[in-house]
Structures are given as structure tokens and as C-alpha cells.
N, C-alpha and C. Protein backbone atom coordinates (compact mmCIF):
# COMPACT_ATOMS: atom_id res chain seq x y z
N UNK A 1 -32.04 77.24 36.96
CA UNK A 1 -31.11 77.68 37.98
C UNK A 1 -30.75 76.50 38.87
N UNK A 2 -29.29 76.37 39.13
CA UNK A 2 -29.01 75.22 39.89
C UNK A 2 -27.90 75.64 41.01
N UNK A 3 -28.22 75.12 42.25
CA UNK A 3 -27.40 75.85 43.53
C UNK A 3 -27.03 74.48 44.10
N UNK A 4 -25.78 74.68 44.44
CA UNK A 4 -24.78 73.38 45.11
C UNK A 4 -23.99 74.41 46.50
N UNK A 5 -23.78 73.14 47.30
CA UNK A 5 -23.05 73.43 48.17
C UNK A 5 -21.65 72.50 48.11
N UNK A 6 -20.41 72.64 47.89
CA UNK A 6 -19.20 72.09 47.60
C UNK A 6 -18.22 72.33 48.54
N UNK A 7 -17.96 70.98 49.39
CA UNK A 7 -16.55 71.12 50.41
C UNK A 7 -15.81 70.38 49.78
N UNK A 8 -14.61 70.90 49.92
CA UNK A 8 -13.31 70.02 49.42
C UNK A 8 -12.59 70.59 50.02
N UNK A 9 -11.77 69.00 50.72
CA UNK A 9 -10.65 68.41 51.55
C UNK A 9 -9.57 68.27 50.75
N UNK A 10 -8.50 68.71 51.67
CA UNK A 10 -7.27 68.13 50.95
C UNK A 10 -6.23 69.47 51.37
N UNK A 11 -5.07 70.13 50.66
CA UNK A 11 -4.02 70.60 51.19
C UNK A 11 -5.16 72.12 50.22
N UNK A 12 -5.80 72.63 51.25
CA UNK A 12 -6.79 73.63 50.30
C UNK A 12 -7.06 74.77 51.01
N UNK A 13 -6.21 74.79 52.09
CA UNK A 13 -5.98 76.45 52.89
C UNK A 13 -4.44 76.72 52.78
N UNK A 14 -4.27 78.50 52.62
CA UNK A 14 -3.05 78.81 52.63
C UNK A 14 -2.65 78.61 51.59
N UNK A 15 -3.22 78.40 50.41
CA UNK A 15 -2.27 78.12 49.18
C UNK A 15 -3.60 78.69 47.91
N UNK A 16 -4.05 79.78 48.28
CA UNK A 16 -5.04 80.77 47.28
C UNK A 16 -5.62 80.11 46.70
N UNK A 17 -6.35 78.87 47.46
CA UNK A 17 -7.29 78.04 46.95
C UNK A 17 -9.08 79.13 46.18
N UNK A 18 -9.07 79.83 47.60
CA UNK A 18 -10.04 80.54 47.56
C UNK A 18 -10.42 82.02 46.17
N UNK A 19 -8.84 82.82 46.24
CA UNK A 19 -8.77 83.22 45.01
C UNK A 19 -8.73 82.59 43.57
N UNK A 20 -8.42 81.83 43.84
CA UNK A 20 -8.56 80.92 42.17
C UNK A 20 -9.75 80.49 42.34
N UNK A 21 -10.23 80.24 42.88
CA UNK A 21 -11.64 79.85 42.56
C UNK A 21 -12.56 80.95 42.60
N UNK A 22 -12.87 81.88 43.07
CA UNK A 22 -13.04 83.36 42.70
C UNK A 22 -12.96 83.41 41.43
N UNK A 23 -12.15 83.69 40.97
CA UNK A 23 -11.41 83.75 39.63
C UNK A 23 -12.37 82.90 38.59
N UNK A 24 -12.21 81.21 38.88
CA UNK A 24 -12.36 80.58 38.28
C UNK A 24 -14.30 80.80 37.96
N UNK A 25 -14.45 81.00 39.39
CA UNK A 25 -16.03 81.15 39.14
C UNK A 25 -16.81 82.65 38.53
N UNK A 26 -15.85 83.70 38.30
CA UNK A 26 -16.11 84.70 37.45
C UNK A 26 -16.04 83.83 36.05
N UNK A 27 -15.07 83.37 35.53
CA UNK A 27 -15.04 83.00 34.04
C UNK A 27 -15.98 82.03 33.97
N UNK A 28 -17.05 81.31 35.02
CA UNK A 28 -17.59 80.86 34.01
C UNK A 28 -19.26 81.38 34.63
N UNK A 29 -19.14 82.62 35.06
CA UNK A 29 -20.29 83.44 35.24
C UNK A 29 -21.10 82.25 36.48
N UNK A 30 -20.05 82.13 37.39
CA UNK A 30 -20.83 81.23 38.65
C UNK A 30 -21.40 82.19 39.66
N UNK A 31 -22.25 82.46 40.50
CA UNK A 31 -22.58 83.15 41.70
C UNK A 31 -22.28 82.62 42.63
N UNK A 32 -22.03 83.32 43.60
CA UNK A 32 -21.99 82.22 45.43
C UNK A 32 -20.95 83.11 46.24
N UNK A 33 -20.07 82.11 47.03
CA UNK A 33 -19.08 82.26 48.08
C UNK A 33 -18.02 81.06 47.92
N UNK A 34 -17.03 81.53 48.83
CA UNK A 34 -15.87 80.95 48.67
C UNK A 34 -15.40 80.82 50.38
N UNK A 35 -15.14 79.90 51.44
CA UNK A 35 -14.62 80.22 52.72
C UNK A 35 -14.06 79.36 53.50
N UNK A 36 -12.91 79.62 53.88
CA UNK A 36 -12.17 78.39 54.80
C UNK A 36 -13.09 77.99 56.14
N UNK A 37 -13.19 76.62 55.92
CA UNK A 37 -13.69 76.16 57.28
C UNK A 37 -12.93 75.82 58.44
N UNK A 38 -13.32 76.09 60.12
CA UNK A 38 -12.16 75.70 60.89
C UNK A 38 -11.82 74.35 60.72
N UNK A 39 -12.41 73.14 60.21
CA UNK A 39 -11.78 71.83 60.26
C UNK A 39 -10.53 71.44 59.34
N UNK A 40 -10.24 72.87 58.36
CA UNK A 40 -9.33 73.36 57.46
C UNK A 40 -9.77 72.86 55.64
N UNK A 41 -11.18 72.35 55.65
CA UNK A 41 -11.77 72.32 54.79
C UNK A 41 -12.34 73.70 53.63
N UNK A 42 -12.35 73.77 52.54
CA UNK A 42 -12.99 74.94 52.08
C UNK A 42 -14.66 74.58 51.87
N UNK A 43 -15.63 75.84 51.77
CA UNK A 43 -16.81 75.56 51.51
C UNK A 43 -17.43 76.78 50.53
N UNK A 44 -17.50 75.87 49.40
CA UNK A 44 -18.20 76.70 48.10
C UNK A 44 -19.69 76.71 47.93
N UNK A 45 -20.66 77.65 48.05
CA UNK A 45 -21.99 77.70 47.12
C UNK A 45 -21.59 78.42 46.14
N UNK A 46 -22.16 77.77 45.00
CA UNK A 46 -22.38 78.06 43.81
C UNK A 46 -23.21 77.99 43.10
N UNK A 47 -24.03 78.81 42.41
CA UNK A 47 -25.24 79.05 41.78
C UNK A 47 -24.31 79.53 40.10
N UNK A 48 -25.58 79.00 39.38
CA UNK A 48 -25.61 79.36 37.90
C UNK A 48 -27.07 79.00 36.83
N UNK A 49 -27.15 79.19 36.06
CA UNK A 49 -28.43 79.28 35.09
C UNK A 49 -28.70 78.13 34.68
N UNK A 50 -27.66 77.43 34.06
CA UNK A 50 -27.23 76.55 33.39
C UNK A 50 -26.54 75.52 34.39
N UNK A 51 -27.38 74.36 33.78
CA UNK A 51 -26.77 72.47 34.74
C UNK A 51 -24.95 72.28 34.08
N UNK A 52 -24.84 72.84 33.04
CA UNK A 52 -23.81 72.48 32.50
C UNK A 52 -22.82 73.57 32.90
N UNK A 53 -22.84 74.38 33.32
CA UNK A 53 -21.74 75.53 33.46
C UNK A 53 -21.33 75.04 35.28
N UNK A 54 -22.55 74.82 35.75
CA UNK A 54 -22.25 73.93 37.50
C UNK A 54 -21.31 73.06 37.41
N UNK A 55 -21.57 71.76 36.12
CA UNK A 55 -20.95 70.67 36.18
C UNK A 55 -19.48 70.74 35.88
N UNK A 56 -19.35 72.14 34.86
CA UNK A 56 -17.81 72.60 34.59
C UNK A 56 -16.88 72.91 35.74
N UNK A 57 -17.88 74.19 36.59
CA UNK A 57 -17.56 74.81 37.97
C UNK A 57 -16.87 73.40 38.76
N UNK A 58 -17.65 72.62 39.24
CA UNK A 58 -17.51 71.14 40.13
C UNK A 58 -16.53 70.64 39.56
N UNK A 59 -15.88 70.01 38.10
CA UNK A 59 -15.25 69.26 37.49
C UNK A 59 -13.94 70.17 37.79
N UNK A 60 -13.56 71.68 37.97
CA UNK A 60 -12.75 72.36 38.09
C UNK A 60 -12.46 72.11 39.42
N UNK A 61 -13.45 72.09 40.49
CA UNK A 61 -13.02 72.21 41.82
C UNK A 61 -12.63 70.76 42.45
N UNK A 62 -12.79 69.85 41.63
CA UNK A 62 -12.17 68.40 41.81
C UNK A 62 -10.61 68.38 41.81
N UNK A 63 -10.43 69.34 41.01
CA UNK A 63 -8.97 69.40 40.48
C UNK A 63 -7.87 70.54 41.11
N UNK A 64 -9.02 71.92 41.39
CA UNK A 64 -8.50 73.31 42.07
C UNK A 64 -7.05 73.77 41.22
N UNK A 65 -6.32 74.44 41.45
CA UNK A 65 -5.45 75.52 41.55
C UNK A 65 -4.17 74.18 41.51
N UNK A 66 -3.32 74.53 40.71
CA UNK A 66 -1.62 73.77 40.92
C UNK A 66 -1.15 73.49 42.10
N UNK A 67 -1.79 74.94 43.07
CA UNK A 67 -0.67 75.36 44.15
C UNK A 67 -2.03 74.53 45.38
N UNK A 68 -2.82 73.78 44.71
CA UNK A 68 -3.59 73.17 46.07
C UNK A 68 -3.15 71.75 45.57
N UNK A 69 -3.99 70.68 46.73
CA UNK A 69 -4.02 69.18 46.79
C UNK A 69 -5.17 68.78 46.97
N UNK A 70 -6.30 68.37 45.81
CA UNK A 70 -7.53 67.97 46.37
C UNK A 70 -7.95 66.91 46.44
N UNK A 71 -7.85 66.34 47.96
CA UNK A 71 -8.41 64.80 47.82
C UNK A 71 -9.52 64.52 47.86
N UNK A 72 -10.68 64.92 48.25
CA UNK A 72 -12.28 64.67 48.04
C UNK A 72 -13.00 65.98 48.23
N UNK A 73 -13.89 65.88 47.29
CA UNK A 73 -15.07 66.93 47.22
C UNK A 73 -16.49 66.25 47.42
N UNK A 74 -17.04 67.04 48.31
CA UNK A 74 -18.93 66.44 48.64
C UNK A 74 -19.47 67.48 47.92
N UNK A 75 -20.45 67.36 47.09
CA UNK A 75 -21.03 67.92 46.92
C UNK A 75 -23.10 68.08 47.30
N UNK A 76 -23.53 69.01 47.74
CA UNK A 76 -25.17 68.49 47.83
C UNK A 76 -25.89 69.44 47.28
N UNK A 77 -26.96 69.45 46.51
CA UNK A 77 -28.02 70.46 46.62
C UNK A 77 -28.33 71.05 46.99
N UNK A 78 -28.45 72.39 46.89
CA UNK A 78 -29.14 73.44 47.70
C UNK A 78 -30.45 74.46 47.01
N UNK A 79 -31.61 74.53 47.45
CA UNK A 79 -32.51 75.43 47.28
C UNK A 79 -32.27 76.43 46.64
N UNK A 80 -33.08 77.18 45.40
CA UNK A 80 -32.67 78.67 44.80
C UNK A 80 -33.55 79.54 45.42
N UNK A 81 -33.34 79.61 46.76
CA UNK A 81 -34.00 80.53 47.73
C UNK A 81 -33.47 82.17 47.61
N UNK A 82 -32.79 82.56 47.18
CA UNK A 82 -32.26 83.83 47.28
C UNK A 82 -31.54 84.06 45.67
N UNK A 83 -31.84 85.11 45.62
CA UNK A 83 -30.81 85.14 44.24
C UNK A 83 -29.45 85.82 44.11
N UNK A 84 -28.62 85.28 44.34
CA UNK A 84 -27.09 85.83 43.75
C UNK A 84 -26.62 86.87 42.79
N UNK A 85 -25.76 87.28 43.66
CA UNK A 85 -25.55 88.69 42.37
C UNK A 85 -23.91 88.65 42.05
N UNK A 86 -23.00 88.41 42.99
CA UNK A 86 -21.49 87.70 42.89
C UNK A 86 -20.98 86.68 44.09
N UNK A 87 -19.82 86.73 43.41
CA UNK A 87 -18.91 85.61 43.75
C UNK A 87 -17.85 85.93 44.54
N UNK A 88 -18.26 85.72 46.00
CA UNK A 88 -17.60 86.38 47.09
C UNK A 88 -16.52 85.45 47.73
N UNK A 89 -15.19 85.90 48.26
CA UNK A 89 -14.68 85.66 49.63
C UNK A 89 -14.94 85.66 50.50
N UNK A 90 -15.44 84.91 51.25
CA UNK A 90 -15.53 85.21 53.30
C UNK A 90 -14.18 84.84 53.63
């Protein structure tokens, strides 16, 4: 089990950044959240079973949705303190 925490900057509010990635993180069976930050940043946890289905998740959110602009993503580690059951909007 591997849990990340993922902000990415760039033109990534107001343009259904958050639903496509929803989306995106159902198809590849990701757990977590999805939520605009006030600095107008988004902030993803994402949990999954598999190191390789994370690294897909991340490699997707480098890139996001047509209708976004992503200029940098941080990503860090996070603890599998709780266990996930879906892949929410705040």
C-alpha cells in the first residue's frame, strides 16, 4: 500500500481539474481526495495497493485534464494510517 500527498500548481481551478481527476482516479482504482486550495493550488491524497498504479496516477496528474495548465507538481509521502474506501471531492 502506498499513500502520497500531490499539489499541483498551474491554471488548475475552475476548469474541472478536480472532476477529471475523480474520474481519472476511479479508472485506475486510486483511493483519496481531490480539493482546491485557497492559494488556488489543488491538493490530491492518493492511496493504492500497488507502487505502479500510484506512479500511473502521478504521471497523469503531471499532465491533468486538456482544459487545465500544469506547471509543477510536489509530491510527498504519506503514512497508511487509515484505510480508504473512495475517491472523494471536497
Amino acid at each position: 500500500m502506498r499513500k502520497v500527498r500531490i499539489l499541483v500548481s498551474g491554471r488548475v481551478q475552475g476548469v474541472y481539474f478536480r472532476v477529471f481527476t475523480q474520474n481519472k482516479a476511479k479508472h485506475f482504482a486510486v483511493k483519496g481526495s481531490v480539493k482546491n486550495l485557497p492559494d488556488g493550488r489543488v491538493e490530491i491524497i492518493a492511496e493504492a495497493a500497488e507502487d505502479t498504479t500510484i506512479e500511473k496516477f502521478i504521471k497523469w496528474c503531471q499532465k491533468g485534464p486538456v482544459t487545465a495548465r500544469v506547471d509543477e507538481i510536489e509530491v510527498a509521502e504519506l503514512q497508511c494510517d487509515e484505510v480508504l474506501t473512495s475517491f472523494e471531492i471536497i
